[in-house]
Protein backbone atom coordinates (compact mmCIF):
# COMPACT_ATOMS: atom_id res chain seq x y z
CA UNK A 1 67.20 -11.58 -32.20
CA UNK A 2 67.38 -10.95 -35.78
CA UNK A 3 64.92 -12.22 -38.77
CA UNK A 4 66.22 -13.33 -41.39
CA UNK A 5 65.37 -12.38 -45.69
CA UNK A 6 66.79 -14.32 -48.37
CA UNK A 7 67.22 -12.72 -51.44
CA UNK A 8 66.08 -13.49 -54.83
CA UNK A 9 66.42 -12.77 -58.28
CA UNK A 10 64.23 -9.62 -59.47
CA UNK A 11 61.39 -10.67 -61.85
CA UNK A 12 58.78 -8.80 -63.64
CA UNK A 13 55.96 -11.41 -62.26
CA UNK A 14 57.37 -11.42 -58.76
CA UNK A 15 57.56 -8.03 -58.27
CA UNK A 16 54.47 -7.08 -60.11
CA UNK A 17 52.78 -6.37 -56.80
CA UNK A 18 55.42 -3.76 -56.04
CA UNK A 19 55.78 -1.95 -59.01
CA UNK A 20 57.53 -2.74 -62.40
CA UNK A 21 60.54 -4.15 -63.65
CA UNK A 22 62.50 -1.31 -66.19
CA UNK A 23 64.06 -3.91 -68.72
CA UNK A 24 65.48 -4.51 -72.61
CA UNK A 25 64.79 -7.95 -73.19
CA UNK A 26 63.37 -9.31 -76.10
CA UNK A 27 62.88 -7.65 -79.34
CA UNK A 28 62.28 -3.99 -78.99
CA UNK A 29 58.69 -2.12 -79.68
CA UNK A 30 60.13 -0.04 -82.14
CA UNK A 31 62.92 1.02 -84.31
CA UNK A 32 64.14 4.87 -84.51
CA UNK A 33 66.49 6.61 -85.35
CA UNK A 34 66.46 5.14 -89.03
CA UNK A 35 66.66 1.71 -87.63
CA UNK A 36 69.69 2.48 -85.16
CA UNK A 37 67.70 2.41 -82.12
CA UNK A 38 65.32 0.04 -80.41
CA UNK A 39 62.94 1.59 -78.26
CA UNK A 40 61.72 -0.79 -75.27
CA UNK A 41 57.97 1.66 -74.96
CA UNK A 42 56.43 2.67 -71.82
CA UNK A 43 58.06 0.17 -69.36
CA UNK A 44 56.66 2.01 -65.88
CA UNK A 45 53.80 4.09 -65.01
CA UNK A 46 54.90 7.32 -63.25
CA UNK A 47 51.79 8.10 -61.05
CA UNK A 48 52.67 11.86 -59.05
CA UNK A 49 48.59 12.41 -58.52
CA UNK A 50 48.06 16.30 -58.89
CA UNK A 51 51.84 17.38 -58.80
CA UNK A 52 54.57 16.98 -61.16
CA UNK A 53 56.91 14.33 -62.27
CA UNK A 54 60.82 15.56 -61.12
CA UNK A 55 64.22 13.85 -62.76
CA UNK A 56 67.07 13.88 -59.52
CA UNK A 57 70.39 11.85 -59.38
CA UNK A 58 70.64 10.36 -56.01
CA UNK A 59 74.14 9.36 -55.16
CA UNK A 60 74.05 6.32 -52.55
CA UNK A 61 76.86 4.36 -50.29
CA UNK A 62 77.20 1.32 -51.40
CA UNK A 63 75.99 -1.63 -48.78
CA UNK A 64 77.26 -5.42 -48.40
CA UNK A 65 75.82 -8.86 -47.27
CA UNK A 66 74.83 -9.31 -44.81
CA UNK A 67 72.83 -6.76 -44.74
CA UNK A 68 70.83 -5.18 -41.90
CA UNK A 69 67.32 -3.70 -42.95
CA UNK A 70 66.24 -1.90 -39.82
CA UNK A 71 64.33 0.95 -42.34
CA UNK A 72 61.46 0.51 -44.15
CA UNK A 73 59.30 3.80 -45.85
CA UNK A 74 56.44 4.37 -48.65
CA UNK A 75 55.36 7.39 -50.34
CA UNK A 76 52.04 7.43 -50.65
CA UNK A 77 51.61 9.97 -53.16
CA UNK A 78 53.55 9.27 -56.50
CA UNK A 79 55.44 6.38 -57.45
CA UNK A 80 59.38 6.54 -57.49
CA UNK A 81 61.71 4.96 -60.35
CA UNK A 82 65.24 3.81 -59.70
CA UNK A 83 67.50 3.61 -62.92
CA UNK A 84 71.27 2.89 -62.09
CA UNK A 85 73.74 4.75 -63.74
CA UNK A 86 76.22 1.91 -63.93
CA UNK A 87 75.68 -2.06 -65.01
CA UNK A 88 75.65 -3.50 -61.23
CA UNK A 89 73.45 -5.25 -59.52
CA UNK A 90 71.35 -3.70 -56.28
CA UNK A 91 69.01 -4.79 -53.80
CA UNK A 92 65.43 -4.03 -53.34
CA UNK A 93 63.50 -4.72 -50.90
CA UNK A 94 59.65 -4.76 -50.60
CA UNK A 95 57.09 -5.68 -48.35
CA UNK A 96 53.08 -5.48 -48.06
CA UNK A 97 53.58 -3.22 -45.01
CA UNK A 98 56.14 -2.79 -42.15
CA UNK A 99 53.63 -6.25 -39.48
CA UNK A 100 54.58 -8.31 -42.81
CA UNK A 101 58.03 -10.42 -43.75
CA UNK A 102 59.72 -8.12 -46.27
CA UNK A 103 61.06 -10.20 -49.64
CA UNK A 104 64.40 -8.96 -51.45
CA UNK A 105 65.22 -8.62 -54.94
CA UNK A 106 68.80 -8.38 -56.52
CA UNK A 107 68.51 -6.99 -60.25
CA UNK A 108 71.30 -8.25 -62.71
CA UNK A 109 72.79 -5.54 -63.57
CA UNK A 110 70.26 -4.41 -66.31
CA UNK A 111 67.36 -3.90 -64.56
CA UNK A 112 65.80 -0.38 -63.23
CA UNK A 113 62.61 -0.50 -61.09
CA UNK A 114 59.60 1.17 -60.41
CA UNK A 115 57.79 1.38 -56.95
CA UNK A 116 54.24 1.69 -57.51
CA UNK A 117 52.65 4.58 -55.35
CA UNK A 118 52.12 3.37 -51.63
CA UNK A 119 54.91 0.19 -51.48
CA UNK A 120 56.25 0.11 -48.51
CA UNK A 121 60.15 -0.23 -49.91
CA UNK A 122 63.28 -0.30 -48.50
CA UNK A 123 65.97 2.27 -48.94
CA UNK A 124 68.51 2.34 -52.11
CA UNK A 125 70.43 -0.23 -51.90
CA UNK A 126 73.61 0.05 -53.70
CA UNK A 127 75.75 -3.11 -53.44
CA UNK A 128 78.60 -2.77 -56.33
CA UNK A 129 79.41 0.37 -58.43
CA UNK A 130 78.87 4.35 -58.36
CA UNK A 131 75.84 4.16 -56.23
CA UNK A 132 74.46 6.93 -58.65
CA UNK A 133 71.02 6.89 -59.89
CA UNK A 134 68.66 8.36 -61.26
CA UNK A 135 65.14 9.22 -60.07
CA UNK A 136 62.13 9.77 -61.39
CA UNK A 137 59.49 10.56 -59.07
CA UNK A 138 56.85 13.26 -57.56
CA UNK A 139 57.79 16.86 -57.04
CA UNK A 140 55.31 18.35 -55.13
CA UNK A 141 54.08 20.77 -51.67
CA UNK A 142 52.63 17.86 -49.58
CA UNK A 143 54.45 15.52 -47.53
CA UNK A 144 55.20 12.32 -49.69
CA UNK A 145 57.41 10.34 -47.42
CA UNK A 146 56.34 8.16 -44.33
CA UNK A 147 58.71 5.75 -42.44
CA UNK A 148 58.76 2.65 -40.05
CA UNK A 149 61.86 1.70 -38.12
CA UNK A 150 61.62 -1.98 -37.02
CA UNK A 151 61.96 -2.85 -33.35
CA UNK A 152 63.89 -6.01 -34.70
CA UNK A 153 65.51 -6.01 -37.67
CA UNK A 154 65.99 -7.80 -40.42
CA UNK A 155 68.59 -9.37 -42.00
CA UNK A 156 69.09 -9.83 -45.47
CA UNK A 157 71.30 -12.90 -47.22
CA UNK A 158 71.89 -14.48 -50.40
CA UNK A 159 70.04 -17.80 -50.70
């Protein structure tokens, strides 16, 4: 028997729990570059503890609806930003912890996200696109990773 996830849109206040949305919107901080560039300041908080903060591309397969989310993981030691490298949407998934109902997030396209340290997220999701991204996250000699595979899975729907 599978459960079931509908997806929503991906919002700053309902994935503030999580971690935070990487957006332009709105008038920018800051002009540079003699007024040719807005900078949109400090949008995440990168949070690697006592090791250091690592740039990596990760290139993803791209996934389709229904999708089955058998897969969940957390790193409990840094956070971990996902920027695509193309304009299409992608899922993300989230939950409290693997005994809770994970909720699902599509971005629009424009959106990058940040997983606070400790979310219990679901893997890259790619659902359109390159599936390239890139990564910001920890880059240290601990172990930063810890998974849960669901007994029953979930599946995950538009609404």
């Amino acid at each position: 028997m599978n459960r079931k996830i509908t997806i929503t849109p991906l919002t700053a206040k309902a994935f503030a729990p999580y971690g935070d949305v990487l957006e332009a919107r709105g008038a920018p901080d800051k002009l540079i570059n003699a007024g040719k560039c807005g900078r949109f300041h400090d949008r995440a908080k990168v949070d690697v503890m006592e090791a250091r903060v690592g740039i990596s591309i990760f290139k993803a397969d791209l996934r389709a609806l229904p999708y089955t989310f058998d897969l969940i993981e957390r790193h409990p030691e840094g956070s971990q930003a996902f920027i695509p490298m193309s304009d299409d949407p992608f899922l993300v998934i989230v939950s409290d912890g693997p005994e809770t109902t994970p909720k699902a997030f599509l971005t629009d396209g424009t959106q990058a996200i940040n997983f606070h340290r400790g979310t219990w997220h679901g893997v890259l999701t790619p659902l359109a696109g390159n599936g390239l991204f890139a990564v910001i996250d920890r880059i240290g000699e601990t172990p930063n990773l810890e998974e849960h595979v669901f007994e029953t899975p979930w599946v995950v729907t538009r609404g």
